[in-house]
Protein backbone atom coordinates (compact mmCIF):
# COMPACT_ATOMS: atom_id res chain seq x y z
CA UNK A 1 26.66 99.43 123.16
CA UNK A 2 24.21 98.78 120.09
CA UNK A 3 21.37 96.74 120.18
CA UNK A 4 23.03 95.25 117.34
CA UNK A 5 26.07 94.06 119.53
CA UNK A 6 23.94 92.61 122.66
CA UNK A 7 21.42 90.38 120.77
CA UNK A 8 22.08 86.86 121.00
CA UNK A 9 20.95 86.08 116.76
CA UNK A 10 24.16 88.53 116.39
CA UNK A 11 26.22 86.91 118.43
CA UNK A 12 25.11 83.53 117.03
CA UNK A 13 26.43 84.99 113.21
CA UNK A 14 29.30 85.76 114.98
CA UNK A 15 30.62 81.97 115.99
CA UNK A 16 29.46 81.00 112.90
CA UNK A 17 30.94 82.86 111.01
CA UNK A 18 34.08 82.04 112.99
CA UNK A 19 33.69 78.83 113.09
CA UNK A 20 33.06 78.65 109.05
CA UNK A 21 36.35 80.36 108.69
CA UNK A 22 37.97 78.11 110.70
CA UNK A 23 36.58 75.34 108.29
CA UNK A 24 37.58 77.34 105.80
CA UNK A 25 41.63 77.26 106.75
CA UNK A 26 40.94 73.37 107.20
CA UNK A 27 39.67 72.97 103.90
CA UNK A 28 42.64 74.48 102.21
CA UNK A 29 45.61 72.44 104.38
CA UNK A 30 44.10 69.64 103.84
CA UNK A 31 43.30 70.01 99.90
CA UNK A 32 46.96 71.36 99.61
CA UNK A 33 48.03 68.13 101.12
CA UNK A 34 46.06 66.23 98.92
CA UNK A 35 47.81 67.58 96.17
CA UNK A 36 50.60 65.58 95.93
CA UNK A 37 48.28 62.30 96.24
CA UNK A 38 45.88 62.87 94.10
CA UNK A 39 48.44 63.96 90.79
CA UNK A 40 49.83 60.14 91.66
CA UNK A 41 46.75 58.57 91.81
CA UNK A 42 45.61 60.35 88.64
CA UNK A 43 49.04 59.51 86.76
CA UNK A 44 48.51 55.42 88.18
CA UNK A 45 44.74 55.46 86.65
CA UNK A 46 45.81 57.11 83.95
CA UNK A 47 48.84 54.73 82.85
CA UNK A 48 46.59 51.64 83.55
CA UNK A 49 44.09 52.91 80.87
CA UNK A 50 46.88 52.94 78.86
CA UNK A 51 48.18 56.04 78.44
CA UNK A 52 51.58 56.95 77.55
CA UNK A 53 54.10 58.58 80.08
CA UNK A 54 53.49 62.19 78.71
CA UNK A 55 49.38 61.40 78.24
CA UNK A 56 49.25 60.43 82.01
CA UNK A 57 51.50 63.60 83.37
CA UNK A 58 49.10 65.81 81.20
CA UNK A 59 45.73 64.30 82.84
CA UNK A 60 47.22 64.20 85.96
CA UNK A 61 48.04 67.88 85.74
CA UNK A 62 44.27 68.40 84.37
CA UNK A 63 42.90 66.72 87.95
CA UNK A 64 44.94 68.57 89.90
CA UNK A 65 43.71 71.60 87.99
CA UNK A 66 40.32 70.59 88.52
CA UNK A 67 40.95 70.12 92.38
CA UNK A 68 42.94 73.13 92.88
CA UNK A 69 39.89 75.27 90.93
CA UNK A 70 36.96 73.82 93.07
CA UNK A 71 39.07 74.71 95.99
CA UNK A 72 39.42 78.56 94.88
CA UNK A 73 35.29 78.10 93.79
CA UNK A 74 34.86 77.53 97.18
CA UNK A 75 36.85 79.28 98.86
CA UNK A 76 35.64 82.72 97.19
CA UNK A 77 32.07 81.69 98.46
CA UNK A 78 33.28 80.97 101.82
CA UNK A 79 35.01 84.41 101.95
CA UNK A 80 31.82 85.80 100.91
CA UNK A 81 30.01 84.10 103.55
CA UNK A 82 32.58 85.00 106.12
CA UNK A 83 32.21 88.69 105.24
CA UNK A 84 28.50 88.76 105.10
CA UNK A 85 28.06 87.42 108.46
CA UNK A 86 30.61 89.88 109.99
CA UNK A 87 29.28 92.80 108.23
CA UNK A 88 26.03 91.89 110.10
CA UNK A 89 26.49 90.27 113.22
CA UNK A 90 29.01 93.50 113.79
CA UNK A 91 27.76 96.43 112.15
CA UNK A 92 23.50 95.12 111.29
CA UNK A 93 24.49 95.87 107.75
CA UNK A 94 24.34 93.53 104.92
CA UNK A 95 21.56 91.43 106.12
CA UNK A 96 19.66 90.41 102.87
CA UNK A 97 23.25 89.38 101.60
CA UNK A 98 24.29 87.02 104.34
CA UNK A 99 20.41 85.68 104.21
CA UNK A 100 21.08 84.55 100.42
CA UNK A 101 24.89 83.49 100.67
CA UNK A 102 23.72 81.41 103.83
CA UNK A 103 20.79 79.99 102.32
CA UNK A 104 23.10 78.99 99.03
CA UNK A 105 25.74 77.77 101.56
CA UNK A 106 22.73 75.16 103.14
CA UNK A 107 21.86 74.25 99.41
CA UNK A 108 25.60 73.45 98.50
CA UNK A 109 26.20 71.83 101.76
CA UNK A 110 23.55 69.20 101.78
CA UNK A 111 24.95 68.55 97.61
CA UNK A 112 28.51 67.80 99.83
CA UNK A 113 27.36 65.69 102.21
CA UNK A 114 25.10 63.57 100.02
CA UNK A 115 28.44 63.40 97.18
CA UNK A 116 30.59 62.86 100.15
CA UNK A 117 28.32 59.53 101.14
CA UNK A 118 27.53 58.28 97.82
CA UNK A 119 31.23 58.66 96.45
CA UNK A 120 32.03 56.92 100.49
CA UNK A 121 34.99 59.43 100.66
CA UNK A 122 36.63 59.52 104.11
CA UNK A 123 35.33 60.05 107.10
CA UNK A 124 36.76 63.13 107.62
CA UNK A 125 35.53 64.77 105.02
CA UNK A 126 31.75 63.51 105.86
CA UNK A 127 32.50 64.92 109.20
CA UNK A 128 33.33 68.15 107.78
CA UNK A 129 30.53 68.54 105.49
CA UNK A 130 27.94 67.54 108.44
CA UNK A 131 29.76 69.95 110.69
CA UNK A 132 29.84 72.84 107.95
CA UNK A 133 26.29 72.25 106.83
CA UNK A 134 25.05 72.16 110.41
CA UNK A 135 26.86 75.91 110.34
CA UNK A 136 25.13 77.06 107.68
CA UNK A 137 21.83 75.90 108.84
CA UNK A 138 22.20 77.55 111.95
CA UNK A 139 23.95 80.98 110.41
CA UNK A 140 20.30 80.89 107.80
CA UNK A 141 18.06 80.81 110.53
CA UNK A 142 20.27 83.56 113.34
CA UNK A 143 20.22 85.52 109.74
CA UNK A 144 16.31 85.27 109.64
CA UNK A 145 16.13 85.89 113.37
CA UNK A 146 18.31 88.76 113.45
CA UNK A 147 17.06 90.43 110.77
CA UNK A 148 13.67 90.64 111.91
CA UNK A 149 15.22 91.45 115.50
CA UNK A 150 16.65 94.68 113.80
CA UNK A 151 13.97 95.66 111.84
């Protein structure tokens, strides 16, 4: 067995990375479920600004444009993430990139959480933004550890 696949900063990467693509599959359910919810709340606000019928459909189609796009934004980073820290908690390969992506993970994550608690969206989603930035922070510093471990 490789050094790679007995040191503990490797094995770290590896439930993180798990775990982030666990998050991942939670994040899409449960914006796919809040499709439906939020084209009706958009199409409500909408007609009580006084928009016509047709006006309202077409803004409510923009939001759910605009949710469905973040969630592909995101998810395309995640994946990224996901295969950086398998390429190197498995193989020792692709260090420098799973350093960056998790670093830029931390960055976006503490932007969530601080939107999430300003905007006081549900608790749910704080939860899952604490949760996945606690992730990240922990995948950026096994990263750091690891890579040094390997050098």
């Amino acid at each position: 067995m490789s050094k790679n696949k007995t040191s503990v900063w490797s094995i770290i990467i590896l439930i993180a990375t798990i775990i982030t693509l666990i998050l991942l599959a939670v994040a899409i359910i449960t914006t796919s479920l809040a499709i439906p919810v939020t084209y009706d709340a958009a199409i409500k606000a909408a007609q009580d600004s006084g928009m016509t019928a047709a006006e309202a459909e077409l803004a409510a189609g923009i939001a759910v444009g605009a949710l469905v796009a973040a969630l592909v934004f995101a998810s395309i980073f995640d994946v990224f993430k996901v295969i950086g820290g398998f390429m190197f908690s498995l193989k020792g390969r692709w260090g420098i990139f799973c350093i960056v992506v998790s670093i830029i993970s931390v960055a976006t994550g503490i932007w969530t959480l601080v939107s999430d608690i300003s905007n006081k969206v549900g608790v749910a989603s704080i939860v899952t933004a604490s949760i996945s930035l606690a992730v990240s922070v922990l995948l950026v510093v096994a990263c750091f550890k690891h890579r040094a471990e390997i050098q």
